[in-house]
N, C-alpha and C. Protein backbone atom coordinates (compact mmCIF):
# COMPACT_ATOMS: atom_id res chain seq x y z
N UNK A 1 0.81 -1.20 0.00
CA UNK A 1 0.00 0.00 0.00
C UNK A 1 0.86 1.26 0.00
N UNK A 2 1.62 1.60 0.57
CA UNK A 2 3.29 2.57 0.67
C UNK A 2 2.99 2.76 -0.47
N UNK A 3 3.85 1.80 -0.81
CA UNK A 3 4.52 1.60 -2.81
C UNK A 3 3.24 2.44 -3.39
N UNK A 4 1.99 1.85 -3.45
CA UNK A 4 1.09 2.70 -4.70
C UNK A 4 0.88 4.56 -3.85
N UNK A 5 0.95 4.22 -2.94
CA UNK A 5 0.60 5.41 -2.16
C UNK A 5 1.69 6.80 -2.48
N UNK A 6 2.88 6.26 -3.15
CA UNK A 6 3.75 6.84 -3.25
C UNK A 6 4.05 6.95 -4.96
N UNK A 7 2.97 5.94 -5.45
CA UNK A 7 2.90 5.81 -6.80
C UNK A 7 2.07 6.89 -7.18
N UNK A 8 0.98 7.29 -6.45
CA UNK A 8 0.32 8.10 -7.09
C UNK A 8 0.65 9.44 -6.68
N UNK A 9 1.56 9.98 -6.02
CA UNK A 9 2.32 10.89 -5.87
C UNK A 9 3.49 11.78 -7.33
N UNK A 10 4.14 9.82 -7.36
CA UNK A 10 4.72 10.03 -8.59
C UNK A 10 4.19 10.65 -9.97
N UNK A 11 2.92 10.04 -9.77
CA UNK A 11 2.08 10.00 -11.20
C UNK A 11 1.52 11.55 -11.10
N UNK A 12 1.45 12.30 -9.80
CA UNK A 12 0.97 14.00 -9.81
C UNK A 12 1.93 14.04 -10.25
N UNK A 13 3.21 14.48 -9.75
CA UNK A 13 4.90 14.91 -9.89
C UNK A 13 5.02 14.86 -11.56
N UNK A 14 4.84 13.54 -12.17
CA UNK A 14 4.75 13.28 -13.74
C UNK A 14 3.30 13.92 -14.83
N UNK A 15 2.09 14.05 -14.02
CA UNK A 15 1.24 14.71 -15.03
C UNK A 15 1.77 16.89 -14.81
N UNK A 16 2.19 16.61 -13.83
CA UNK A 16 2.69 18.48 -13.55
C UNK A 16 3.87 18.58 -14.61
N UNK A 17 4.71 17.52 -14.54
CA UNK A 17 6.10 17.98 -15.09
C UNK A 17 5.47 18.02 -17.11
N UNK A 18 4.75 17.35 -17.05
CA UNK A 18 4.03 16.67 -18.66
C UNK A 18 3.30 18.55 -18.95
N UNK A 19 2.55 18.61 -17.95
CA UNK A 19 1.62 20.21 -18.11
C UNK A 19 2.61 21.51 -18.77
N UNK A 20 3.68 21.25 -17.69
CA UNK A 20 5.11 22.39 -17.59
C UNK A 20 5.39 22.56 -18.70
N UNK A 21 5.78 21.56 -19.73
CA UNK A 21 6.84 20.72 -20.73
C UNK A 21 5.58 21.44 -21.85
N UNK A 22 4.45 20.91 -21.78
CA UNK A 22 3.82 21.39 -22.68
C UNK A 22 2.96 22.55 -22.84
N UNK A 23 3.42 23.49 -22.12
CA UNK A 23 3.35 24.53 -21.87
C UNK A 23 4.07 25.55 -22.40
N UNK A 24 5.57 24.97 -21.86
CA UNK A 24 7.11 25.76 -22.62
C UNK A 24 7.02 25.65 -23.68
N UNK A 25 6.47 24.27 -24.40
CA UNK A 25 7.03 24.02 -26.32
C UNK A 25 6.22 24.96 -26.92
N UNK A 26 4.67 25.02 -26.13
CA UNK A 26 3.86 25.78 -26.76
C UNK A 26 4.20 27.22 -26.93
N UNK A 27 4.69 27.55 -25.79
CA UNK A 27 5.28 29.22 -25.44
C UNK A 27 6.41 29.20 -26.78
N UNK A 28 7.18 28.31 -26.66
CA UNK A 28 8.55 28.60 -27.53
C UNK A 28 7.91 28.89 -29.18
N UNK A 29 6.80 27.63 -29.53
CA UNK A 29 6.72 27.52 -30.92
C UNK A 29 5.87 28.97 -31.21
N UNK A 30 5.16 29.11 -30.63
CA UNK A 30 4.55 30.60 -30.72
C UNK A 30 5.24 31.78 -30.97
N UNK A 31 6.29 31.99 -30.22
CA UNK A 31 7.26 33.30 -29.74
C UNK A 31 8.24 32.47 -31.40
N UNK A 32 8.65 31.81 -31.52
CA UNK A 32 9.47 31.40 -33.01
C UNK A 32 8.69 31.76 -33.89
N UNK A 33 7.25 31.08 -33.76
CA UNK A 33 6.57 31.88 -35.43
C UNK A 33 6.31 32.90 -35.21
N UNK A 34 5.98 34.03 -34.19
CA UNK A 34 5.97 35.47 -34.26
C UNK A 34 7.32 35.72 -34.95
N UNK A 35 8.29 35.65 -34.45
CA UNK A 35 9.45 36.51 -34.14
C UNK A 35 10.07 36.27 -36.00
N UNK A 36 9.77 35.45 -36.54
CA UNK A 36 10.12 35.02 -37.62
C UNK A 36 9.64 35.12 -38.78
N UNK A 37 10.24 35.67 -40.49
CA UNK A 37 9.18 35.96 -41.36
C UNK A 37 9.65 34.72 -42.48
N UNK A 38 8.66 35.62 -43.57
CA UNK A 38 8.30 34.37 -45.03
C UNK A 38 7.10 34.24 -44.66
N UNK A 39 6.73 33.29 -45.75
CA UNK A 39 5.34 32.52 -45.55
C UNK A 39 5.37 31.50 -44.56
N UNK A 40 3.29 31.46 -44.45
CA UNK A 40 3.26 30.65 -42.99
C UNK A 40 4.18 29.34 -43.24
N UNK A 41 3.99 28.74 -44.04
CA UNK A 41 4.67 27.68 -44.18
C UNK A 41 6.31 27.57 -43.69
N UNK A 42 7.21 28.62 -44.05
CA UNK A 42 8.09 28.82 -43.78
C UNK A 42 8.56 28.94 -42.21
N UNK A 43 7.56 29.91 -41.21
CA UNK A 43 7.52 30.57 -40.01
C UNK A 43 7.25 29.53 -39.58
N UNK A 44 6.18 28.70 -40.12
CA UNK A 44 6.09 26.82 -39.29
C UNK A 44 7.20 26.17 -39.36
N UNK A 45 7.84 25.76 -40.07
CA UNK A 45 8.80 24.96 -40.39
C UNK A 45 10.21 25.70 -39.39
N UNK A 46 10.31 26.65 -39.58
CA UNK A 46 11.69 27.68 -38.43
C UNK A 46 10.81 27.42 -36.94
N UNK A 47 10.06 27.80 -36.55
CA UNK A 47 9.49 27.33 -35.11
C UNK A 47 9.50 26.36 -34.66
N UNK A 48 9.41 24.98 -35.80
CA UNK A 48 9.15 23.76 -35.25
C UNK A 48 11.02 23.49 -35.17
N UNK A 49 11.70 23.42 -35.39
CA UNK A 49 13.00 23.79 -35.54
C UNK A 49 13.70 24.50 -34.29
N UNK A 50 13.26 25.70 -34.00
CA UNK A 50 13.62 26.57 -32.79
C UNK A 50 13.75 26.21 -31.61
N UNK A 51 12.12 25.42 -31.72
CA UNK A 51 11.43 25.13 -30.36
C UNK A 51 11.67 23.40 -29.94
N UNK A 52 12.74 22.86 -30.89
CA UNK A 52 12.49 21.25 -30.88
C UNK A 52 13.54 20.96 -29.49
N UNK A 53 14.24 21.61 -28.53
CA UNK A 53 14.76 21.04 -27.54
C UNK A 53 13.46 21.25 -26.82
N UNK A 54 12.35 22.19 -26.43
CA UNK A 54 11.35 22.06 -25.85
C UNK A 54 10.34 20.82 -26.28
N UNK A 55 10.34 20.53 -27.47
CA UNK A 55 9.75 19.58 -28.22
C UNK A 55 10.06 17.91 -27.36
N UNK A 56 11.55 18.25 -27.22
CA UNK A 56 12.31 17.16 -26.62
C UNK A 56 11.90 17.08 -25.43
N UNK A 57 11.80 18.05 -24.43
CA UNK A 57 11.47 17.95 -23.06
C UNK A 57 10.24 17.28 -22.89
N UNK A 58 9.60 17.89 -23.54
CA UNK A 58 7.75 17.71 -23.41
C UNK A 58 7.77 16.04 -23.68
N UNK A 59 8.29 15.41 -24.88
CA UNK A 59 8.61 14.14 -25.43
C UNK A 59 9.16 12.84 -24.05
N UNK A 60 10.20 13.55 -23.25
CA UNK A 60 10.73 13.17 -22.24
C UNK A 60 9.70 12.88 -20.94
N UNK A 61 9.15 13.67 -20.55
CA UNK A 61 8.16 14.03 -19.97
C UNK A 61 7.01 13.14 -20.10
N UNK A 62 6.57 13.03 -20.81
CA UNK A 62 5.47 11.97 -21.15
C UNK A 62 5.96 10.76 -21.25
N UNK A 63 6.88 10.31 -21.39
CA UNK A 63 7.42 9.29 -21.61
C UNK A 63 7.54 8.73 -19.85
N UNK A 64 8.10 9.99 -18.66
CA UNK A 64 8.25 8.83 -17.77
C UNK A 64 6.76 9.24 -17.15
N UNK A 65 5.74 10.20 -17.85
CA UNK A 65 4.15 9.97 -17.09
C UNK A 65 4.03 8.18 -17.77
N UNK A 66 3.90 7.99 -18.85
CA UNK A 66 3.88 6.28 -19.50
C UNK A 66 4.45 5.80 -18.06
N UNK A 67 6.07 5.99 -17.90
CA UNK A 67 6.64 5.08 -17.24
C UNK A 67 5.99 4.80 -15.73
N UNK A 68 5.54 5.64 -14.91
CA UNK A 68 4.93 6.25 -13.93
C UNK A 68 3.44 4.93 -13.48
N UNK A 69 3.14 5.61 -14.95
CA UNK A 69 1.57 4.51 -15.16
C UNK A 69 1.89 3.27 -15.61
N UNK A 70 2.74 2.80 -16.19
CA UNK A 70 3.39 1.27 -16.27
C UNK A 70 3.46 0.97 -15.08
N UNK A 71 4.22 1.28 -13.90
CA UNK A 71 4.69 1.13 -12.95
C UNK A 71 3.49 0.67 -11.77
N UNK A 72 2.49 1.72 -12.02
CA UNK A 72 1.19 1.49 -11.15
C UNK A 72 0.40 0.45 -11.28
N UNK A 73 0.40 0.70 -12.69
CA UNK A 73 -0.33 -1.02 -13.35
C UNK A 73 0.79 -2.12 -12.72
N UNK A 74 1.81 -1.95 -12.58
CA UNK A 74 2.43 -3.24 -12.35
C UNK A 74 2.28 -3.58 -10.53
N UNK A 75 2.27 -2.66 -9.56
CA UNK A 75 1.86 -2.62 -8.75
C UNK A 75 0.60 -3.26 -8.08
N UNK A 76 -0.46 -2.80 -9.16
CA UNK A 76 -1.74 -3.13 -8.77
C UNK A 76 -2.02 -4.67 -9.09
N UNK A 77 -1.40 -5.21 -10.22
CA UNK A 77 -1.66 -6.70 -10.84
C UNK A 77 -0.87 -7.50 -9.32
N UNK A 78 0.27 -7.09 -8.91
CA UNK A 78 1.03 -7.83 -8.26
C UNK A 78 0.28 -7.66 -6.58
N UNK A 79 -0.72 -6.61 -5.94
CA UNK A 79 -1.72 -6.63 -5.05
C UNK A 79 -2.44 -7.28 -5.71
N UNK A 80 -2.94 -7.59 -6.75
CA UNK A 80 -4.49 -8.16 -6.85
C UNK A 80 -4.01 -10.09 -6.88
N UNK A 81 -2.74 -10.14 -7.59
CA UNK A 81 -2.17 -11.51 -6.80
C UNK A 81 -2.05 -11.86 -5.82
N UNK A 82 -1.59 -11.46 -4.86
CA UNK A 82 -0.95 -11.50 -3.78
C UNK A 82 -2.48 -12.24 -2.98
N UNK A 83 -3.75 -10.77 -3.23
CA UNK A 83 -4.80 -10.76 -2.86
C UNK A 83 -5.40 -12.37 -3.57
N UNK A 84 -5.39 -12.93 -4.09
CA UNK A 84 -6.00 -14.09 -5.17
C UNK A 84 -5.08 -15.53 -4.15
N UNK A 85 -3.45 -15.03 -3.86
CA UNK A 85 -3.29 -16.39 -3.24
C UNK A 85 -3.32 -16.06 -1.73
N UNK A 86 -3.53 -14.92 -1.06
CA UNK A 86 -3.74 -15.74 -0.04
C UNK A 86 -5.39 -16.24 0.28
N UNK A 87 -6.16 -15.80 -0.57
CA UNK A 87 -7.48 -16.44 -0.86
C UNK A 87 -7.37 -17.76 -1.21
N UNK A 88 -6.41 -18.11 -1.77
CA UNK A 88 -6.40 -19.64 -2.01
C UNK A 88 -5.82 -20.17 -0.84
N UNK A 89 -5.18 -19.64 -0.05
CA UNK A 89 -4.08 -20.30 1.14
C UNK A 89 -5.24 -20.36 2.06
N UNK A 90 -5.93 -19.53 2.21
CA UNK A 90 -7.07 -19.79 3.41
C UNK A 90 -8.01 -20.42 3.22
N UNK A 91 -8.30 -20.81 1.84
CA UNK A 91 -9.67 -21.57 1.25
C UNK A 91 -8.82 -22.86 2.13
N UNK A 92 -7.36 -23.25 1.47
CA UNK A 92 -6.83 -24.72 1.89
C UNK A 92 -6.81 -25.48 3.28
N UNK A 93 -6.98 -23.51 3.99
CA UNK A 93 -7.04 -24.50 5.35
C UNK A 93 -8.26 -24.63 6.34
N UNK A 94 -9.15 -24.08 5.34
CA UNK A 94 -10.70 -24.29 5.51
C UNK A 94 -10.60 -25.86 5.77
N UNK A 95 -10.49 -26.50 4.94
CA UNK A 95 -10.97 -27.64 4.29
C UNK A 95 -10.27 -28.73 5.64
């Protein structure tokens, strides 16, 4: 119980850092296509470019919210076992 208790801590800590991340890329790609001329096409293509270490963060970021929620799921299968044999250990000494 700890472990998930501390899991879902993690998993705030990881949807905040995911919010942050995509927050900044958005700020960056914006402030790049202002700041930048040509056609839109062009001002897209230089922003997406500008802003791709934020691109990277945000990318990073989600990746350990995934890892975060892998982690919980793996948590919860291994309580809901645990929960399943000692249900079987006590059925055995029913009998």
């Amino acid at each position: 119980m700890a472990e998930a208790a501390k899991g879902i801590e993690a998993l705030h800590r990881a949807e905040v850092a995911v919010a942050d991340a995509d927050l900044a890329y958005e700020r960056e790609l914006a402030l790049a296509f202002v700041n930048n001329d040509g056609s839109v096409a062009d001002r897209q293509a230089v922003a997406k470019l500008q802003a791709g270490n934020k691109k990277l963060d945000l990318d990073l970021a989600k990746a350990e919210l995934n890892r975060v929620k892998a982690k919980l799921r793996s948590i919860e299968s291994a309580q809901v076992s645990v929960s399943v044999i000692s249900k079987l250990v006590e059925m055995e000494y029913k009998r």
